[in-house]
Protein backbone atom coordinates (compact mmCIF):
# COMPACT_ATOMS: atom_id res chain seq x y z
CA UNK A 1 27.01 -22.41 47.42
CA UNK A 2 23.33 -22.46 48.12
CA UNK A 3 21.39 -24.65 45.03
CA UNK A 4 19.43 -22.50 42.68
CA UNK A 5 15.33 -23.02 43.59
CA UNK A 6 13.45 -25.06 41.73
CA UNK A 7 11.12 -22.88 39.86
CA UNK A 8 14.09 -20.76 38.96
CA UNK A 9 15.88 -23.82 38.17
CA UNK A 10 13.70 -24.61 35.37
CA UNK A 11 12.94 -21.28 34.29
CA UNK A 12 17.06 -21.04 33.77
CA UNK A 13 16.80 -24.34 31.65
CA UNK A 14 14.11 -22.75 29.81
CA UNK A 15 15.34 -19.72 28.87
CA UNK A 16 18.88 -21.20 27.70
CA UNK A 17 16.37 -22.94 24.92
CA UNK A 18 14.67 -20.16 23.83
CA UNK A 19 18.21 -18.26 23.52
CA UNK A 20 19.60 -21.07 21.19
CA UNK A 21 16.06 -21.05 19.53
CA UNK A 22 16.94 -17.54 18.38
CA UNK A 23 20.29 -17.99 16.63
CA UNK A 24 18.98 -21.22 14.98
CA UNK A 25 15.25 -19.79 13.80
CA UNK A 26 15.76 -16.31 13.52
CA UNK A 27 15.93 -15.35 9.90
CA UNK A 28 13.93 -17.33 8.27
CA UNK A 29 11.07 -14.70 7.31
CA UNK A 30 11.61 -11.74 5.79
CA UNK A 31 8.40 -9.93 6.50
CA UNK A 32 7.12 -9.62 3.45
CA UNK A 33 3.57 -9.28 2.36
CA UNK A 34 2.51 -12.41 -0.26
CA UNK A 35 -0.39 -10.70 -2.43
CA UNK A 36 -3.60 -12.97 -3.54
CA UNK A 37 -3.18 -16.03 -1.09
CA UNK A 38 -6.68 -15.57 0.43
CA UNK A 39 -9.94 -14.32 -0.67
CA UNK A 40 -12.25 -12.80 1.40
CA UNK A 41 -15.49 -13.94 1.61
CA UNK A 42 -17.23 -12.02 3.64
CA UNK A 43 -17.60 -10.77 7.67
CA UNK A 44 -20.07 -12.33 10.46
CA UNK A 45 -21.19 -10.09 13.38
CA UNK A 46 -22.96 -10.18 16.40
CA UNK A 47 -25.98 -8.95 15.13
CA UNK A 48 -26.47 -12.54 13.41
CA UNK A 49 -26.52 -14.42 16.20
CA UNK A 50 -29.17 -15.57 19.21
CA UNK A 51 -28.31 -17.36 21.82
CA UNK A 52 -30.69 -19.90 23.11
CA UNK A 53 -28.93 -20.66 26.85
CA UNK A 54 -28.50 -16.90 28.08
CA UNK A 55 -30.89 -14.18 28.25
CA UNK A 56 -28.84 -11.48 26.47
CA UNK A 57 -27.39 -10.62 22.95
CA UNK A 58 -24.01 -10.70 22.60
CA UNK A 59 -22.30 -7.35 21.22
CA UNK A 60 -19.54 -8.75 19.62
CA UNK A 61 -18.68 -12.20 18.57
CA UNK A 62 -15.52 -13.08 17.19
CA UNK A 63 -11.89 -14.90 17.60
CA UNK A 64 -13.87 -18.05 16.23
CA UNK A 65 -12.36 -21.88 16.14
CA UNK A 66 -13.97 -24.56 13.95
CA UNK A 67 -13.74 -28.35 13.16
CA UNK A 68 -15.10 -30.18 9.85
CA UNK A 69 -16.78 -33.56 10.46
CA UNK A 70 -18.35 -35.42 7.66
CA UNK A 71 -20.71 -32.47 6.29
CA UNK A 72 -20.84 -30.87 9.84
CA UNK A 73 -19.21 -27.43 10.42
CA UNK A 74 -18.64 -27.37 14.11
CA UNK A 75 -17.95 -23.34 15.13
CA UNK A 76 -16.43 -21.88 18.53
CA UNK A 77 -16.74 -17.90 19.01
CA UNK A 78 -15.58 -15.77 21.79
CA UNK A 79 -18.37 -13.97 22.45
CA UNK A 80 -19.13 -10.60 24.73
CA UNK A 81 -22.04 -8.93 26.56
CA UNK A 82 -20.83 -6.37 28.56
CA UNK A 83 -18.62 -3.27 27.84
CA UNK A 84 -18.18 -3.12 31.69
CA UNK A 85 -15.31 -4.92 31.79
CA UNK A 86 -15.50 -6.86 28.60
CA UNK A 87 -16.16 -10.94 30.17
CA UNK A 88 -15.80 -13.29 27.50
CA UNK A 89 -17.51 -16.83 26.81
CA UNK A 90 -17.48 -19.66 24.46
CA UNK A 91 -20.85 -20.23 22.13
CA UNK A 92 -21.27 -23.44 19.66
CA UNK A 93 -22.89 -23.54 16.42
CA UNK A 94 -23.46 -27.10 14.25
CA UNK A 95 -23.76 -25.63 10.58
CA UNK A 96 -23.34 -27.75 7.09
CA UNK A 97 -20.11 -27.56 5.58
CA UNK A 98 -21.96 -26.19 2.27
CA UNK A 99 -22.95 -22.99 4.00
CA UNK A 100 -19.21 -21.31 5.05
CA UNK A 101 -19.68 -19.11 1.96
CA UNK A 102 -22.98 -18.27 2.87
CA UNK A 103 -22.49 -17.15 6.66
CA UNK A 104 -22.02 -13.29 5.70
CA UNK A 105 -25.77 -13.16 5.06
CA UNK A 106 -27.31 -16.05 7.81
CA UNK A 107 -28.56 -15.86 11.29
CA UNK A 108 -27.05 -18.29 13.27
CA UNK A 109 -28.59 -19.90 16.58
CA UNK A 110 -26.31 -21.61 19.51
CA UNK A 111 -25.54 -21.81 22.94
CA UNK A 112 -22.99 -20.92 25.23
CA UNK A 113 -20.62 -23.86 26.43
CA UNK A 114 -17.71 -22.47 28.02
CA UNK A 115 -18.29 -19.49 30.25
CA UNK A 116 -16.74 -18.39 33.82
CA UNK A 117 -16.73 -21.27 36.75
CA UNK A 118 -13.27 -21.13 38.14
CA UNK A 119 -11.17 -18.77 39.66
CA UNK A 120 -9.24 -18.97 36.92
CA UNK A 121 -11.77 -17.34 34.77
CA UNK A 122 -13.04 -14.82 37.75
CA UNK A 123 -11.79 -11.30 35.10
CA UNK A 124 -12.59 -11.48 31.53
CA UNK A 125 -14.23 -15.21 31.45
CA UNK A 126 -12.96 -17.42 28.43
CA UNK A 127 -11.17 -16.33 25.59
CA UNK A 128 -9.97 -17.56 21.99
CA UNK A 129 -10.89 -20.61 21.72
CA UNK A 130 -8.89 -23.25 19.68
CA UNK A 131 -11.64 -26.67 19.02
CA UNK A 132 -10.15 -30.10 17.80
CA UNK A 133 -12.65 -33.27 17.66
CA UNK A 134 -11.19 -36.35 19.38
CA UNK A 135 -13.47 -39.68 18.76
CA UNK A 136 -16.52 -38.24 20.86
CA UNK A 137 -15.08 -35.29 22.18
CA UNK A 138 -14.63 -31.36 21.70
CA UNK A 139 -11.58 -30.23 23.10
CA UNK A 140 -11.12 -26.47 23.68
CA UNK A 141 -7.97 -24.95 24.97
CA UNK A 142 -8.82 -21.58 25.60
CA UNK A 143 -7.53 -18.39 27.32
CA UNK A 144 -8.60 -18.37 30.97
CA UNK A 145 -8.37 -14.91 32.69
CA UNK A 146 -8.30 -14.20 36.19
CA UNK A 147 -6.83 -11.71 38.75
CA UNK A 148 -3.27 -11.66 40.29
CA UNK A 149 -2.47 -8.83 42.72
CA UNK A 150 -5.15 -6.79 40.86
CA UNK A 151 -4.16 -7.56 37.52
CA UNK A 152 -5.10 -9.88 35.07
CA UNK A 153 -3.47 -13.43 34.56
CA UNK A 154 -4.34 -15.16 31.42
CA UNK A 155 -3.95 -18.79 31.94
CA UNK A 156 -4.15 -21.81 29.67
CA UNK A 157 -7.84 -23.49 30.08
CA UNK A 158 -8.80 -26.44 28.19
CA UNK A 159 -12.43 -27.90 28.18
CA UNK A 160 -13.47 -31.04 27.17
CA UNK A 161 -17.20 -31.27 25.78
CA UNK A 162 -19.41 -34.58 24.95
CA UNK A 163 -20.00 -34.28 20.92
CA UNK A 164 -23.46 -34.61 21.84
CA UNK A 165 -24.87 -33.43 24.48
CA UNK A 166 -22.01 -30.31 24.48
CA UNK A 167 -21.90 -31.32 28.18
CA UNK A 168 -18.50 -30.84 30.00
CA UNK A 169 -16.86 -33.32 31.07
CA UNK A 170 -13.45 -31.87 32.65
CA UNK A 171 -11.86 -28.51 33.21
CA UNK A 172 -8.69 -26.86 33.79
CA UNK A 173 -5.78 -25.28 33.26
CA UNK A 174 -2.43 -26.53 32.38
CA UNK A 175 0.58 -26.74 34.98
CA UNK A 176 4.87 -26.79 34.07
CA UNK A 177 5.56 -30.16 35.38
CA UNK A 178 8.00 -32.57 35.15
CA UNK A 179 8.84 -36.07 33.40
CA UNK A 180 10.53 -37.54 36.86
CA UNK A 181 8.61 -35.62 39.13
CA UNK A 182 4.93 -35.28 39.72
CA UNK A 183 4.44 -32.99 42.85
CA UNK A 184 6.00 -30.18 40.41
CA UNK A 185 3.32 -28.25 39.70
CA UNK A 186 4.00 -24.57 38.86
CA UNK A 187 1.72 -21.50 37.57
CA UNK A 188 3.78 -19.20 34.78
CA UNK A 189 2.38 -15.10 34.55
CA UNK A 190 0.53 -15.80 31.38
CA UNK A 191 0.02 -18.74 28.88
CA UNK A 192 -1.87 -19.16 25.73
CA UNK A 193 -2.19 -20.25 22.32
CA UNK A 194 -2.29 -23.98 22.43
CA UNK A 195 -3.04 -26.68 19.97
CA UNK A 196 -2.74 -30.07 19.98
CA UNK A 197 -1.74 -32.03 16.63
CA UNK A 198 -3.18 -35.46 18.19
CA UNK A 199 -3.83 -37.60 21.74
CA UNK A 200 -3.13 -41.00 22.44
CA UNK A 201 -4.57 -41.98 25.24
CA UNK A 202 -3.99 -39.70 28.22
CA UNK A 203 -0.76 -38.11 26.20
CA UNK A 204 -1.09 -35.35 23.62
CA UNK A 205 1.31 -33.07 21.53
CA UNK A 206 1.12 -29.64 21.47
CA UNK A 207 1.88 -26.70 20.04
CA UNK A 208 2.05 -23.65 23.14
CA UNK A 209 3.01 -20.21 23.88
CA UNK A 210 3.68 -20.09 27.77
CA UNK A 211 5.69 -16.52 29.06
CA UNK A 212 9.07 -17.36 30.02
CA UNK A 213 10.96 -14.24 31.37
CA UNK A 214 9.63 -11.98 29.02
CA UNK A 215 9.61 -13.99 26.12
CA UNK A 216 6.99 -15.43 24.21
CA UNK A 217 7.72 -17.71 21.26
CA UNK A 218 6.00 -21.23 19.84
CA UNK A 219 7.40 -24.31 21.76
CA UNK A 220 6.90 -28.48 20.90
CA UNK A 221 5.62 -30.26 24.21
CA UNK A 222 3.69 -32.83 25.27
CA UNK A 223 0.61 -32.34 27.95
CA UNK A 224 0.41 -35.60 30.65
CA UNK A 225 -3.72 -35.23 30.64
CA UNK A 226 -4.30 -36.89 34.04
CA UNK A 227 -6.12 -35.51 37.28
CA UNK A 228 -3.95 -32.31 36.35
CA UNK A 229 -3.15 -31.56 33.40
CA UNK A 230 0.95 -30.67 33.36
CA UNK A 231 3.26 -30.36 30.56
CA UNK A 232 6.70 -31.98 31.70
CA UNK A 233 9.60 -28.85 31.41
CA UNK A 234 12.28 -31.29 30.26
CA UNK A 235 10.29 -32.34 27.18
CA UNK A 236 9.89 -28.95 26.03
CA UNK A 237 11.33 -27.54 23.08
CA UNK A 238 10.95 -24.36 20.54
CA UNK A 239 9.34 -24.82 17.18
CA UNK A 240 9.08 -20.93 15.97
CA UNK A 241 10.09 -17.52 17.45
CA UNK A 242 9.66 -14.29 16.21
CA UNK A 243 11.67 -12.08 14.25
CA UNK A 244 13.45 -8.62 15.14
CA UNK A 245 10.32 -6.71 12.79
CA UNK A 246 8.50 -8.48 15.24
CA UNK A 247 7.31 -8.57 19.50
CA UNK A 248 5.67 -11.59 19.61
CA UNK A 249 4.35 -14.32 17.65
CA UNK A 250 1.55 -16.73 18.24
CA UNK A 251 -0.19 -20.17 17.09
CA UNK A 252 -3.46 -19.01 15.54
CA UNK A 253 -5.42 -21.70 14.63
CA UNK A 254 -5.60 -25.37 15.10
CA UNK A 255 -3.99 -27.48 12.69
CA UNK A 256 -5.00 -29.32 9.94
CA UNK A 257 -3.81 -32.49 8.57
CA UNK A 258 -2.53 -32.73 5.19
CA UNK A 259 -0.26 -35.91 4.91
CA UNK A 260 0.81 -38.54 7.39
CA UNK A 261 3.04 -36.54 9.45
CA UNK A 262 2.67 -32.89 8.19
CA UNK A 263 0.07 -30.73 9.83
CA UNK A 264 -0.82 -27.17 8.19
CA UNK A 265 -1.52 -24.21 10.46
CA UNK A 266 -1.76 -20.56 11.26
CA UNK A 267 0.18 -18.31 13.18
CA UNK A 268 -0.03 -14.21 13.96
CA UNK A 269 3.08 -12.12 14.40
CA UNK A 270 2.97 -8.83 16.14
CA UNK A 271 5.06 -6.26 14.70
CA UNK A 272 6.45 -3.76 16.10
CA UNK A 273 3.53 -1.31 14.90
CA UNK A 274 1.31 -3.45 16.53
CA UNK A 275 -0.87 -4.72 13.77
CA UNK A 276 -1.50 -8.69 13.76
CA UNK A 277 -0.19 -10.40 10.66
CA UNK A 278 -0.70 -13.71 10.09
CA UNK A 279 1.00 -16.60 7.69
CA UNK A 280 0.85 -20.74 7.33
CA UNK A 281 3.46 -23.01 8.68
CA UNK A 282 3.84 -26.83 8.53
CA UNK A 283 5.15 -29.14 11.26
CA UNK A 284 5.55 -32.71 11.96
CA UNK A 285 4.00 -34.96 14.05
CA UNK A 286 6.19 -34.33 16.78
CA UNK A 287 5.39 -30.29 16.28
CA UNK A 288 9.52 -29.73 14.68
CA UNK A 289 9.06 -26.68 11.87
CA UNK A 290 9.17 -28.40 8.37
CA UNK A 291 8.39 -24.44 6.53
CA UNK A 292 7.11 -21.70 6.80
CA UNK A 293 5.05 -18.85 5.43
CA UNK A 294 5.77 -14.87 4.78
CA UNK A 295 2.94 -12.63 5.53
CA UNK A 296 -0.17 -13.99 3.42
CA UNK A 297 -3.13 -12.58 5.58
CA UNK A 298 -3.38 -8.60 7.30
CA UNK A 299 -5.72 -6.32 7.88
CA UNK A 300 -6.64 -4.12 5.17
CA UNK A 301 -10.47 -3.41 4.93
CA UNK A 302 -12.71 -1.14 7.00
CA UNK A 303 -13.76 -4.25 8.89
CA UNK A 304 -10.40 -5.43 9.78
CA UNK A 305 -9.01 -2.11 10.52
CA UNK A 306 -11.75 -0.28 12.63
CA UNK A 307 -13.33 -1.98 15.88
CA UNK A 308 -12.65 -1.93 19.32
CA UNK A 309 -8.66 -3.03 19.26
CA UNK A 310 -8.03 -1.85 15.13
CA UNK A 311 -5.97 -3.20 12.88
CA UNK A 312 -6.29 -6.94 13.84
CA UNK A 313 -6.74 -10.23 11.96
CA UNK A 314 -6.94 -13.12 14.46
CA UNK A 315 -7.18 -16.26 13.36
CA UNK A 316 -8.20 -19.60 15.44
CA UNK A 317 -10.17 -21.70 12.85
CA UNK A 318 -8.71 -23.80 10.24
CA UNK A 319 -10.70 -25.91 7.70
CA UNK A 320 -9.96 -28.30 4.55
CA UNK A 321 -12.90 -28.83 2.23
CA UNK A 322 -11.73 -30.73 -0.53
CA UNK A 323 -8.58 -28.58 -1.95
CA UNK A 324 -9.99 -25.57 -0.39
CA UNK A 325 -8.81 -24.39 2.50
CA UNK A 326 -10.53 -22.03 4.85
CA UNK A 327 -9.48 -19.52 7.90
CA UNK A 328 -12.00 -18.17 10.48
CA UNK A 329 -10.52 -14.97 11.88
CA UNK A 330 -11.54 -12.27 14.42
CA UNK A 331 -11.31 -8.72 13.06
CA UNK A 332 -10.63 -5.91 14.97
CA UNK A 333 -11.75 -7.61 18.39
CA UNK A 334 -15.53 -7.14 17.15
CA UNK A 335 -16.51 -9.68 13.89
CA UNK A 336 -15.85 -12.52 12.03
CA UNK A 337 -13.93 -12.23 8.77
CA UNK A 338 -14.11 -16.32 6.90
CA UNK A 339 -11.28 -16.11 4.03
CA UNK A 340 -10.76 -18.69 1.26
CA UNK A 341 -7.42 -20.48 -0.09
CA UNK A 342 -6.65 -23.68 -1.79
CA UNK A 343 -3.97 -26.20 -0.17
CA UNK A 344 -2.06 -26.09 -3.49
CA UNK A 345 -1.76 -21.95 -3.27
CA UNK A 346 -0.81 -22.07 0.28
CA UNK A 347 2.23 -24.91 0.18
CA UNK A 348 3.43 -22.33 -2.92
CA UNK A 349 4.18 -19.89 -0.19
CA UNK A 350 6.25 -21.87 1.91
CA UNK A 351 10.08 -21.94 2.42
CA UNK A 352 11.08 -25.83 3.25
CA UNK A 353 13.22 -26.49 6.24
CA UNK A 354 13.00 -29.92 6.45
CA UNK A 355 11.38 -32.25 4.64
């Protein structure tokens, strides 16, 4: 008998995971809707912001990321210029911590740092950023989208930026590859929503949603960051799928550290009307599901219901300020919406796994 092909070989090992994923996480969340979690402070638009690098306002700016350092609010937005065929790009903004409440009402001056260079990026540019801050370094993953027999192909990009000078310093996209063997290198149809809960050295651990034979769920890994950046198959596992209310779910933001080994952070499920949903969940170092959230953030408002794709809440910034906790979301594929917790309200919500 003829030996299965590699790629399909590992796609097979793959998808035997994700099927035992299913009878072990399923069930877990009921979909309900958890009133009076998060406040909402206000929305952010495009029409607040300049750009200093590029020659053009943006129409929309939203999908935003965001680190805290010291009293330094760094923020990452997806922006857009163009209806034409809707490019996206990356802009960076160094605010004080003090003013999150006040960005409703500011103007806000940046420039662009991650924009189309690659072919992986040749479509719809760079979307949805995710920031983290390693020693003296940004590091973005971020949506890459480029064309594959005349469709698009969203592929995982990362970025790494100098603190200061917002130079970059590498870019890419990340590769399936394997623990015992390096010349496996393989491309998946679409991958996105990556995090990373910490780096040592050239080795970090992520959180990930690559497309594996139609399914898309939340998987544990770790990415190999050398020349290319691969995450080894065999080291893969799934942290959080969705459930049958649901088509997909997703890592929104980045996480946020609340104890030695538990990291807080959000995550969007698509039901199966569509409309993004998003809760809290808390995992370990090694990115295994400790608890989880029901439904504590959707759209509801005229801002989060009306814009060019309605009825969306997408998170991809996390922040701790103290005991307050705050989540940078995109609304409606058009504005900002910044909502406000506290640390103590949000572990109320969550049903324990492990712990």
């Amino acid at each position: 008998m003829a030996r299965m092909p590699l790629r399909s070989r590992i796609v097979d090992e793959l998808t035997r995971k994700v099927s035992k994923a299913y009878e072990e996480l399923r069930g877990l969340r009921r979909g309900k809707f958890v009133e009076g979690i998060f406040e909402r402070v206000g929305y952010l638009t495009a029409q607040q912001i300049f750009i200093s690098n590029y020659p053009r306002r943006p129409l929309v700016a939203f999908n935003p990321s965001a680190v805290i350092e010291d009293d330094h609010l760094h923020l990452f937005v997806r922006l857009v210029f163009d209806y034409y065929d809707y490019v996206s790009s990356i802009a960076y903004f160094d605010l004080p911590v003090s003013s999150i409440e006040d960005l409703p009402n500011l103007e806000l001056e940046g420039r662009i740092v991650v924009y189309p260079t690659t072919q992986h990026e040749i479509k719809r540019g760079a979307e949805d950023p995710r920031a983290h801050l390693f020693d003296d370094e940004f590091l973005i993953f971020y949506t890459a989208v480029g064309l594959r027999d005349g469709g698009l192909w969203p592929k995982q990009g990362f970025t790494l930026l100098d603190k200061s000078t917002l130079e970059t310093k590498k870019k890419g996209i990340l590769y399936l590859g394997s623990s015992t063997d390096p010349t496996i290198k393989l491309l998946l149809p679409s991958w996105k929503n990556t995090i990373a809960l910490w780096r040592k050295g050239k080795k970090l651990r992520i959180l990930t949603r690559p497309f594996i034979e139609g399914h898309e769920v939340i998987w544990r890994a770790t990415i190999n960051a050398e020349d290319e950046w691969t995450v080894p198959y065999e080291l893969m596992d799934v942290s959080m799928v969705h459930e049958d209310f649901e088509i997909k779910v997703g890592v929104s933001t980045p996480p946020v550290q609340i104890s030695a080994n538990e990291y807080l952070f959000g995550w969007h499920g698509i039901g199966e009307d569509l409309i993004y949903r998003n809760g809290v969940a808390i995992v370990n170092s090694e990115g295994e599901l400790l608890g989880i959230s029901e439904y504590l953030l959707w759209p509801s408002t005229i801002e989060e219901l009306y814009g060019d794709r309605p009825m969306v809440i997408y998170g991809s910034g996390l922040v701790k300020r103290g005991d307050e906790i705050f989540w940078f979301g995109g609304v409606a594929d058009y504005g900002i919406g910044i909502y406000r917790s506290t640390l103590d309200k949000l572990l109320e919500t969550i049903k324990w796994i492990k712990g």
